[in-house]
Structure formats: C-alpha cells, structure tokens
PDB file of N, CA and C in Angstrom:
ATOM      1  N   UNK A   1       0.844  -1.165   0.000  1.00  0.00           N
ATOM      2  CA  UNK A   1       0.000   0.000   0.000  1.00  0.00           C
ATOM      3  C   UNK A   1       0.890   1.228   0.000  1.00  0.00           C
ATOM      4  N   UNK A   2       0.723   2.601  -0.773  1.00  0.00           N
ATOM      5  CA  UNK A   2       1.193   3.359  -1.182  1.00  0.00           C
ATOM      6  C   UNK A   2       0.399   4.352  -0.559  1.00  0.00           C
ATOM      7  N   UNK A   3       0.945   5.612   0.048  1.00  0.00           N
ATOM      8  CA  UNK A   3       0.258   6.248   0.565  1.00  0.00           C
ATOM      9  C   UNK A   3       1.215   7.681  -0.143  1.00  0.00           C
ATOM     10  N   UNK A   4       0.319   8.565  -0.452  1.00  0.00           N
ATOM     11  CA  UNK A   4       1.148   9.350  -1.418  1.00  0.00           C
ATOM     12  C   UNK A   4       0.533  10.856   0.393  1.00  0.00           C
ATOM     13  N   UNK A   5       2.302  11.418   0.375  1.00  0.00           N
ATOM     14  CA  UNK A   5       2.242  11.919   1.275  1.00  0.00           C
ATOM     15  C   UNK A   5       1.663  14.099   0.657  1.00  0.00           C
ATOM     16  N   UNK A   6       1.026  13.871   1.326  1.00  0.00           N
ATOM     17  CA  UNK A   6       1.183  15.983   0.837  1.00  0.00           C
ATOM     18  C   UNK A   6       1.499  16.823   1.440  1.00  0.00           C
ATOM     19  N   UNK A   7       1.999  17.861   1.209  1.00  0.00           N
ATOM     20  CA  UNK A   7       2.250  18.757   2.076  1.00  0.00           C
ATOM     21  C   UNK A   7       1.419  19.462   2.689  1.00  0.00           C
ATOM     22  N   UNK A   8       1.025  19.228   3.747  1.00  0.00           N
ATOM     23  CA  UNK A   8      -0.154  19.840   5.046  1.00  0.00           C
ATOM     24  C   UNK A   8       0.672  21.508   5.222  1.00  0.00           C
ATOM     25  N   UNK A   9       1.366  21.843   5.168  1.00  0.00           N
ATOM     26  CA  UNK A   9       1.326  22.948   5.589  1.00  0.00           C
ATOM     27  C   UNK A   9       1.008  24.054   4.282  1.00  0.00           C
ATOM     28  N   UNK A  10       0.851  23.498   3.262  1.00  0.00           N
ATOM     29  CA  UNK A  10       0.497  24.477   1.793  1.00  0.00           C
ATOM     30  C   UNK A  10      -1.012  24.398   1.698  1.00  0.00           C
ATOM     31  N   UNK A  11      -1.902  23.862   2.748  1.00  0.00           N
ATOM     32  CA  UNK A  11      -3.291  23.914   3.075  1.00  0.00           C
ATOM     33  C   UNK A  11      -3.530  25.080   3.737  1.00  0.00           C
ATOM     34  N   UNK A  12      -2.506  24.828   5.391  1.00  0.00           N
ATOM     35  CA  UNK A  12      -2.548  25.888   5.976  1.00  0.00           C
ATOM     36  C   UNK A  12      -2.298  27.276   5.829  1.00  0.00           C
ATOM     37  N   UNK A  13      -1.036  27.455   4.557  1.00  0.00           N
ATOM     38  CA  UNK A  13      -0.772  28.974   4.274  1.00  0.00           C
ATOM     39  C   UNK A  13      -1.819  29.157   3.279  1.00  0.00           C
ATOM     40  N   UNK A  14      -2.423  28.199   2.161  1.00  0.00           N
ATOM     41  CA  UNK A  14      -3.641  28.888   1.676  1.00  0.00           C
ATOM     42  C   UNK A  14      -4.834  29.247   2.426  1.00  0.00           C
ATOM     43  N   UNK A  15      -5.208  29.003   3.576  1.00  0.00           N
ATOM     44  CA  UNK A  15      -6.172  29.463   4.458  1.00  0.00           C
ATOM     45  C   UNK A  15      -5.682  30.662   4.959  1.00  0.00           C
ATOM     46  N   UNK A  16      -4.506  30.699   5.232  1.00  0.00           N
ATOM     47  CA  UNK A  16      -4.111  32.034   6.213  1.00  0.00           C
ATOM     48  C   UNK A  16      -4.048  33.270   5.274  1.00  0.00           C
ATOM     49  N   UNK A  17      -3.707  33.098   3.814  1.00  0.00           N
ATOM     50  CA  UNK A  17      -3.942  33.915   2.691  1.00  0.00           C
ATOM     51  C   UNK A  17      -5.606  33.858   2.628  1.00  0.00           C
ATOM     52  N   UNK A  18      -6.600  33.499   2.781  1.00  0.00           N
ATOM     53  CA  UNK A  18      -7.940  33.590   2.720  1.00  0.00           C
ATOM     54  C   UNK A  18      -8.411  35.114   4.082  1.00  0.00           C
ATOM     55  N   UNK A  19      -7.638  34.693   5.086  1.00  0.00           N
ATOM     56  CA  UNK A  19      -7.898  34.975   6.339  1.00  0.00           C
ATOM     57  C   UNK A  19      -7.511  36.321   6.590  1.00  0.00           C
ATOM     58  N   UNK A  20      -6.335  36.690   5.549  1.00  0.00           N
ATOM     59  CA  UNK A  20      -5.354  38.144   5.647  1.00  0.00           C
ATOM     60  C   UNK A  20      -6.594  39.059   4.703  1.00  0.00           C
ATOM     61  N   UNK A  21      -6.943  40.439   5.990  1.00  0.00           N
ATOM     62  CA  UNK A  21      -7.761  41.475   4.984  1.00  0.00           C
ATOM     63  C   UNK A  21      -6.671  42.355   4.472  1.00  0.00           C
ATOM     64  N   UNK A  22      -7.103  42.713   3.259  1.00  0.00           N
ATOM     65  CA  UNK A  22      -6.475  43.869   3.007  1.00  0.00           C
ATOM     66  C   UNK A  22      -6.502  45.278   3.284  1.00  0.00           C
ATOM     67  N   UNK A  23      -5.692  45.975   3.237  1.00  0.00           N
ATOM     68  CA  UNK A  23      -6.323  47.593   3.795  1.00  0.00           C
ATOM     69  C   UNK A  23      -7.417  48.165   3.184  1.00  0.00           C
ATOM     70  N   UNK A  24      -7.861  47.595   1.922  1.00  0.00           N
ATOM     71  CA  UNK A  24      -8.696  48.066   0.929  1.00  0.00           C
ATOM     72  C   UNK A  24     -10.356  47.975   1.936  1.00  0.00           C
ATOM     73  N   UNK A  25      -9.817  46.295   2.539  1.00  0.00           N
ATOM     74  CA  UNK A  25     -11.076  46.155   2.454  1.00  0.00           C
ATOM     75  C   UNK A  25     -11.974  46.457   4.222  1.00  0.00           C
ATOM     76  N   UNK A  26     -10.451  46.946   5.043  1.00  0.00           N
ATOM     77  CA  UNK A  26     -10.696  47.348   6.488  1.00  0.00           C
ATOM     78  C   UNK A  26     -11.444  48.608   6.155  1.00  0.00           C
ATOM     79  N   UNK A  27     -11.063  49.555   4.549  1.00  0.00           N
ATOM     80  CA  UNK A  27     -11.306  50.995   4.685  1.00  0.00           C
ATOM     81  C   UNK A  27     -13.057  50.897   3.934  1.00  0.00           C
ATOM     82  N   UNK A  28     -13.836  49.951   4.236  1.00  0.00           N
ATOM     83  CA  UNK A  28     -14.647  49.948   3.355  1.00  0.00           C
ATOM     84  C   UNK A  28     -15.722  50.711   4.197  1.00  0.00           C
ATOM     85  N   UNK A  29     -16.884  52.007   3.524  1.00  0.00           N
ATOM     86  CA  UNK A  29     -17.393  53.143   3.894  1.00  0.00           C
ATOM     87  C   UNK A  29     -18.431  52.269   5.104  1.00  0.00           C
ATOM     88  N   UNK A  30     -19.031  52.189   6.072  1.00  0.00           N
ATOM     89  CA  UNK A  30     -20.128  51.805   6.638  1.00  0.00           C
ATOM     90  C   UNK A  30     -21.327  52.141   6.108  1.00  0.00           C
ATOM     91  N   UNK A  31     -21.986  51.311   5.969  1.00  0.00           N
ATOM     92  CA  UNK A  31     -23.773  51.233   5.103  1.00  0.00           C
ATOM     93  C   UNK A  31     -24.071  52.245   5.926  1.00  0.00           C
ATOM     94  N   UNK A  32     -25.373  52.788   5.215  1.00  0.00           N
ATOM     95  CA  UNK A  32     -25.579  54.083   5.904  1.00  0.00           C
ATOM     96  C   UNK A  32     -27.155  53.288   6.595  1.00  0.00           C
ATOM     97  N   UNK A  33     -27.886  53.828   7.087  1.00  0.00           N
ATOM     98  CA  UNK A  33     -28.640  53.331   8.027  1.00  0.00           C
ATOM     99  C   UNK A  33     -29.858  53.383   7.266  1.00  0.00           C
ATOM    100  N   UNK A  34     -31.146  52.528   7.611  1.00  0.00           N
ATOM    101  CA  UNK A  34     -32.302  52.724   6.840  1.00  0.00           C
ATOM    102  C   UNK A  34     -32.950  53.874   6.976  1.00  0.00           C
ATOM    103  N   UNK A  35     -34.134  54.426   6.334  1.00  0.00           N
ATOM    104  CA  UNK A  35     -34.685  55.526   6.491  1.00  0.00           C
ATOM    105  C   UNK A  35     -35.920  55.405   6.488  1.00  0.00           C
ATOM    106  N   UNK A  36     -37.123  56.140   7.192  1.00  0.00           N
ATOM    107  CA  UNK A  36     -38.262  56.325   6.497  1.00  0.00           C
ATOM    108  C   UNK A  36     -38.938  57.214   6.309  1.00  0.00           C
ATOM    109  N   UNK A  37     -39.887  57.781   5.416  1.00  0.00           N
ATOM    110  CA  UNK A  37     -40.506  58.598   4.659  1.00  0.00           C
ATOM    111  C   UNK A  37     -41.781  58.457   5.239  1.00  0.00           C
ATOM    112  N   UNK A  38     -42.516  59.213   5.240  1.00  0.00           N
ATOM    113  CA  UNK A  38     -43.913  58.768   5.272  1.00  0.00           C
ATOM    114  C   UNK A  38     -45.088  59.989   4.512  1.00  0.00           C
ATOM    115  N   UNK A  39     -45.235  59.982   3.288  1.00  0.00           N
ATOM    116  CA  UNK A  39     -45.704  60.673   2.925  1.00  0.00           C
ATOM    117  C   UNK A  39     -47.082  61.774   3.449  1.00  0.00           C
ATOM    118  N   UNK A  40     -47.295  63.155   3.197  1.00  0.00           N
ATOM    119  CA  UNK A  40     -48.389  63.724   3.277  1.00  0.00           C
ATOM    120  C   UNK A  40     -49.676  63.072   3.380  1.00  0.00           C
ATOM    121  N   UNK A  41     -49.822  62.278   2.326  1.00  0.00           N
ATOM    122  CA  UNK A  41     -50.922  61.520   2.346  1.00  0.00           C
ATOM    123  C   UNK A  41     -51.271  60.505   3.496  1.00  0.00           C
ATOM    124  N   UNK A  42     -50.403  59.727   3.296  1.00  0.00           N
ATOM    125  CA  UNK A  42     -50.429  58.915   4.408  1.00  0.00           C
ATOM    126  C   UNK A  42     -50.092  59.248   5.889  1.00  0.00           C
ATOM    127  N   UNK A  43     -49.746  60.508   5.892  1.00  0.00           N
ATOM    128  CA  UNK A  43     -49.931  61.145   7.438  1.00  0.00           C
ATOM    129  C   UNK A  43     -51.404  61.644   6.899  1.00  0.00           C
ATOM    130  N   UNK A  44     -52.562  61.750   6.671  1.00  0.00           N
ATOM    131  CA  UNK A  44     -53.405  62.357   6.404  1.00  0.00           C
ATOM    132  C   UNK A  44     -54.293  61.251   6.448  1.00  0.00           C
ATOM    133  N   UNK A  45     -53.935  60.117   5.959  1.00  0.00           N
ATOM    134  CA  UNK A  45     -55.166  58.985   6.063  1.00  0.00           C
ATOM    135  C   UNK A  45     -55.023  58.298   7.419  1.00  0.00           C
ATOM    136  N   UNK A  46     -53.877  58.159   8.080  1.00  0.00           N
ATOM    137  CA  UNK A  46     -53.685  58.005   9.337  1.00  0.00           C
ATOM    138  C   UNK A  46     -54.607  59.467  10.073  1.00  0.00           C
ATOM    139  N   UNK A  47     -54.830  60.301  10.451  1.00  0.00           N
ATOM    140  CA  UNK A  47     -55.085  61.225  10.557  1.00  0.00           C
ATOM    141  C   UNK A  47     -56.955  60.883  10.966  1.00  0.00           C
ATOM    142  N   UNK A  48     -57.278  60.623   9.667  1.00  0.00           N
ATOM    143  CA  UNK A  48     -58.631  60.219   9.134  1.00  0.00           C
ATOM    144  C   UNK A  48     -58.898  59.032   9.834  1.00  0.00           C
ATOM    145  N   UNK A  49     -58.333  58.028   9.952  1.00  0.00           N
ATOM    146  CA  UNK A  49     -58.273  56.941  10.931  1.00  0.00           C
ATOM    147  C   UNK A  49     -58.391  57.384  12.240  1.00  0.00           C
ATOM    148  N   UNK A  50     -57.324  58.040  12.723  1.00  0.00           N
ATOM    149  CA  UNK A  50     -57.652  58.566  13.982  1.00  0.00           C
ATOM    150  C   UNK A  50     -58.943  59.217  14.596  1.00  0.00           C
ATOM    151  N   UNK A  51     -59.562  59.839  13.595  1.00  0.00           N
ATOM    152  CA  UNK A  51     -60.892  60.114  14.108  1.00  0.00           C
ATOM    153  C   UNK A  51     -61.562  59.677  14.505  1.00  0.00           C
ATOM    154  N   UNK A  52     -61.439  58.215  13.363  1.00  0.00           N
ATOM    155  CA  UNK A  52     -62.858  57.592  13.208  1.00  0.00           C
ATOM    156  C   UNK A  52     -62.604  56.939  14.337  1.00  0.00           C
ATOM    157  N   UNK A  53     -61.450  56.424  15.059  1.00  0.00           N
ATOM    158  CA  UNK A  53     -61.309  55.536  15.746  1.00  0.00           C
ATOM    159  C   UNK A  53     -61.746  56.197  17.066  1.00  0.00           C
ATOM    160  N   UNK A  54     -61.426  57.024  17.285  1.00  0.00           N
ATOM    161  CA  UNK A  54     -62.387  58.143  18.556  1.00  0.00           C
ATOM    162  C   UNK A  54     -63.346  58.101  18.463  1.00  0.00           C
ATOM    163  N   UNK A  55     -64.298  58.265  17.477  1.00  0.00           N
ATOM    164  CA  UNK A  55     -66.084  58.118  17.184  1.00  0.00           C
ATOM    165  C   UNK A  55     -65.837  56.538  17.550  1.00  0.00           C
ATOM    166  N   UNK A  56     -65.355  55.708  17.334  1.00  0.00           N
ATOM    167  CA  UNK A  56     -65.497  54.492  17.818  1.00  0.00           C
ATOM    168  C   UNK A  56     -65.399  54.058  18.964  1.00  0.00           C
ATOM    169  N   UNK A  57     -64.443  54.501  19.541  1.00  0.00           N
ATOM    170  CA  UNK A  57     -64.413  54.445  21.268  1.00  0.00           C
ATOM    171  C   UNK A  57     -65.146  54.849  21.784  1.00  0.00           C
ATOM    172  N   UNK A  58     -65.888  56.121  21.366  1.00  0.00           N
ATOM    173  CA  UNK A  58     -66.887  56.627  22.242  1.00  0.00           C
ATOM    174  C   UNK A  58     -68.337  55.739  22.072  1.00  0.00           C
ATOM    175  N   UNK A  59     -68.346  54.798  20.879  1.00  0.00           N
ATOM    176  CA  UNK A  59     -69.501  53.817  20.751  1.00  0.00           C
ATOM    177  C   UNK A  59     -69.689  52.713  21.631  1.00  0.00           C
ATOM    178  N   UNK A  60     -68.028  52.220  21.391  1.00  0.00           N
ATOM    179  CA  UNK A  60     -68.098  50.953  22.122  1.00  0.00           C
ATOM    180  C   UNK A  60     -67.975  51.281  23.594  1.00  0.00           C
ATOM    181  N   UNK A  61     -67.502  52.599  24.406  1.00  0.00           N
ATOM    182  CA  UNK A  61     -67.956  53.322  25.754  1.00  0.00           C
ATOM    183  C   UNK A  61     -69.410  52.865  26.201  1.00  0.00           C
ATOM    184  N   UNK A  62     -70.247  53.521  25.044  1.00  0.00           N
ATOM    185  CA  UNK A  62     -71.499  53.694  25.290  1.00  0.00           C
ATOM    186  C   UNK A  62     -72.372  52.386  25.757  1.00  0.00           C
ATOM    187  N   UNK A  63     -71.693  51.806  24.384  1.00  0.00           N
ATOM    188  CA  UNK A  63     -72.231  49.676  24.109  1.00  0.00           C
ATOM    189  C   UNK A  63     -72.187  49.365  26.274  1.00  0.00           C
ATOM    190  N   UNK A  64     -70.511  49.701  26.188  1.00  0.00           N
ATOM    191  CA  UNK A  64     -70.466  49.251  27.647  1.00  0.00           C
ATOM    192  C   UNK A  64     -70.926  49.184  28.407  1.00  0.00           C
ATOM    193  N   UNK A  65     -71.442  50.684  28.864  1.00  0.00           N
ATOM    194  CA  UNK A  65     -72.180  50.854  29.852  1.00  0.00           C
ATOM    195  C   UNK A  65     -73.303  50.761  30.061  1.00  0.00           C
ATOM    196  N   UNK A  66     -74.160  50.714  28.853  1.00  0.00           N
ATOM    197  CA  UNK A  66     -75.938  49.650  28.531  1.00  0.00           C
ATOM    198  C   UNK A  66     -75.269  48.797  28.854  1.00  0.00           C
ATOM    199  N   UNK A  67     -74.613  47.948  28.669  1.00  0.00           N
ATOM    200  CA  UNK A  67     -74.435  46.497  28.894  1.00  0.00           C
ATOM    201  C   UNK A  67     -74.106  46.227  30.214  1.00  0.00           C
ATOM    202  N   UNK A  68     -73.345  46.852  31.747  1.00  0.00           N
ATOM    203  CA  UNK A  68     -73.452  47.391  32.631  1.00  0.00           C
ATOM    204  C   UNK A  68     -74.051  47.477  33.239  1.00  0.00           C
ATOM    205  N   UNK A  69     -75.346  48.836  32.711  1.00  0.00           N
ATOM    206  CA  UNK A  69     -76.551  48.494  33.670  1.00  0.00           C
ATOM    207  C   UNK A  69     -77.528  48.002  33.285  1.00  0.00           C
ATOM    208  N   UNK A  70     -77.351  46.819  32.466  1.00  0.00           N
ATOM    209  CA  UNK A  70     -78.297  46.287  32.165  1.00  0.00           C
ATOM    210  C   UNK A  70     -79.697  47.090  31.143  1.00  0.00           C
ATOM    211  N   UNK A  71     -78.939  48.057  30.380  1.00  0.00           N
ATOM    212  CA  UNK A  71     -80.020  48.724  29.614  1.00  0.00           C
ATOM    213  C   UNK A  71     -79.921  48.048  28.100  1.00  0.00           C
ATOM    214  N   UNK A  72     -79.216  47.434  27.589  1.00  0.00           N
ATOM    215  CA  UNK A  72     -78.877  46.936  26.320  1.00  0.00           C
ATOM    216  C   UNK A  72     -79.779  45.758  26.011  1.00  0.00           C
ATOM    217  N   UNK A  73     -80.175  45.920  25.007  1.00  0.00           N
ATOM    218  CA  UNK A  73     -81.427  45.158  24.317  1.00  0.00           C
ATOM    219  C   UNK A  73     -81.021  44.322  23.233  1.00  0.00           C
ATOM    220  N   UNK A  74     -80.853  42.796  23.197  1.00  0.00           N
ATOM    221  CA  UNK A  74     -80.529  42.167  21.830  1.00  0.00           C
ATOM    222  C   UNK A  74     -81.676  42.117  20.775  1.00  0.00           C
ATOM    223  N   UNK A  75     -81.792  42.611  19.789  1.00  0.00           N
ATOM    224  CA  UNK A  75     -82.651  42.394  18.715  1.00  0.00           C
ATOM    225  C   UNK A  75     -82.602  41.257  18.096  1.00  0.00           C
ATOM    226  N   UNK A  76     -83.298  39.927  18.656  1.00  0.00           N
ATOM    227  CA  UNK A  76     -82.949  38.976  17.777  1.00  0.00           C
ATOM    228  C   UNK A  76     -83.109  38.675  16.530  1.00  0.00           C
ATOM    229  N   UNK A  77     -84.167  39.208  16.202  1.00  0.00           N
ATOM    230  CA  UNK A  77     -84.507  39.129  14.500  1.00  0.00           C
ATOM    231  C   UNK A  77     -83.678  40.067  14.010  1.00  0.00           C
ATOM    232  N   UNK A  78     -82.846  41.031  14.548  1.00  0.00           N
ATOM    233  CA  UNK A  78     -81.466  41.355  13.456  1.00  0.00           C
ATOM    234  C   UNK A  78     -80.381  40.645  13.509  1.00  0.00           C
ATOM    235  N   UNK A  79     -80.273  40.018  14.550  1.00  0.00           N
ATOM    236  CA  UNK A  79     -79.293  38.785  14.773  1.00  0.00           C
ATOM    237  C   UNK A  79     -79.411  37.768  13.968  1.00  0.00           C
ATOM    238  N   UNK A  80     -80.713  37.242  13.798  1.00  0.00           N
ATOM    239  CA  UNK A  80     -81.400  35.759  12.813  1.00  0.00           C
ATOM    240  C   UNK A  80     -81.182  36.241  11.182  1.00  0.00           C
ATOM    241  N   UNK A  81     -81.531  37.713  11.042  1.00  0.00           N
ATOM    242  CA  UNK A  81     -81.222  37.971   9.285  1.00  0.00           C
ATOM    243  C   UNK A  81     -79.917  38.373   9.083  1.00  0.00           C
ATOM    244  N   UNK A  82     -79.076  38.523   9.931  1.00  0.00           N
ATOM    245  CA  UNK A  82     -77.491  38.898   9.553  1.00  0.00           C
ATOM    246  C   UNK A  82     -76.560  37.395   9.765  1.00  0.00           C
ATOM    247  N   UNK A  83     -77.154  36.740  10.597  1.00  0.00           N
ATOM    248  CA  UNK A  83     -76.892  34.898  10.242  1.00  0.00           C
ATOM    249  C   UNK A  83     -77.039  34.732   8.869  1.00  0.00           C
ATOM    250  N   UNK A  84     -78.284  34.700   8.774  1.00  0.00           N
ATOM    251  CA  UNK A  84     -78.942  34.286   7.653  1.00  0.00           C
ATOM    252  C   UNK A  84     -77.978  35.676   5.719  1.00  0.00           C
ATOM    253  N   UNK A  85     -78.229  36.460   5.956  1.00  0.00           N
ATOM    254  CA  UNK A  85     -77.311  36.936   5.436  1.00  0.00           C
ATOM    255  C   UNK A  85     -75.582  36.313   5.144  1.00  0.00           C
ATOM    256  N   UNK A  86     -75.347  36.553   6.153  1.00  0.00           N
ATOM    257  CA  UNK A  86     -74.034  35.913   6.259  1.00  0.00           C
ATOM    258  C   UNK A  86     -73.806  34.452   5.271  1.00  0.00           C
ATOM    259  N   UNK A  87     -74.640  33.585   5.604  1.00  0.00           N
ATOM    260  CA  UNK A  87     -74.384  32.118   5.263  1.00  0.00           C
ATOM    261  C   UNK A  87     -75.329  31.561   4.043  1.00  0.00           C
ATOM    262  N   UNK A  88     -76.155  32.420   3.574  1.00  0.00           N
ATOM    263  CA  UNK A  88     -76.919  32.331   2.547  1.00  0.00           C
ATOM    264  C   UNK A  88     -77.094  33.333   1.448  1.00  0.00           C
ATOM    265  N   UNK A  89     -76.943  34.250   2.000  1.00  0.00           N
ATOM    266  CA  UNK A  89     -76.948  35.602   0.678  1.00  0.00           C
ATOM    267  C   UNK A  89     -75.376  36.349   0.424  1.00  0.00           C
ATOM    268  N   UNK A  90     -74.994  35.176   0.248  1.00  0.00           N
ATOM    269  CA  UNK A  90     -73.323  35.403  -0.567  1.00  0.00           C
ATOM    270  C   UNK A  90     -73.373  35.649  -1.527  1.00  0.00           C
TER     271      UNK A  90
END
C-alpha cells in the first residue's frame, strides 16, 4: 500500500492567505442606516383613521355601559337575518 504523502502545511498557508484582509477592504465606507418617509398623504389617512377611531371608542364606551346596567337590548330578529345573510346571501 502506497500512501502518497502531501504537504499539510500548503493547506494551511492557503487558508491564512484567505484569512489576511487587506487595507482596501478594512477601509470599506459603513452602510448608511435605513430611512423612512412617510408621505403627506399617508400622514393624512392616518389622521382620518384617527378620528374615526375616537367616534369608535366613544360607541363601544357607550355599548359598555348599557351592557353594565343592564339597559342593552338584543334584537334577535337582526341577529337571525345577519346569520342568515351571512351564510346564505353570498
């Protein structure tokens, strides 16, 4: 049996040449950082959102406190046609 010998250390100096940076590449600029924009508009439909979402709080406030003292009334026959809606008039 023949064992063909190699030189192990011409492995190691090609790794250590992999491993050596160059000055080129220590001097390389740093990425600059992300940014964001947010246009007029879309500060404006946010905006519009915000309203509505106040008229909404002050609903579901209201919902609450019928429900609370017991003043809140279920309508079942709008309950039975919005089922019925739902699962049949697609």
């Amino acid at each position: 049996m023949n064992i063909d010998k190699t030189n192990s250390s011409s492995f190691i100096q090609s790794y250590q040449k992999q491993m050596q940076v160059t000055p080129a590449q220590k001097a390389r600029p740093l990425q600059q950082e992300d940014q964001l924009q947010i246009s007029s508009e879309a500060k404006a439909m946010f905006e519009k959102n915000t309203e509505a979402d106040i008229a909404r709080q002050e609903k579901i406030q209201l919902l609450k406190a019928q429900v609370a003292s017991g003043e809140y009334q279920v309508d079942s026959d709008k309950v039975a046609e919005k089922i019925h809606q739902y699962w049949f008039d697609k």
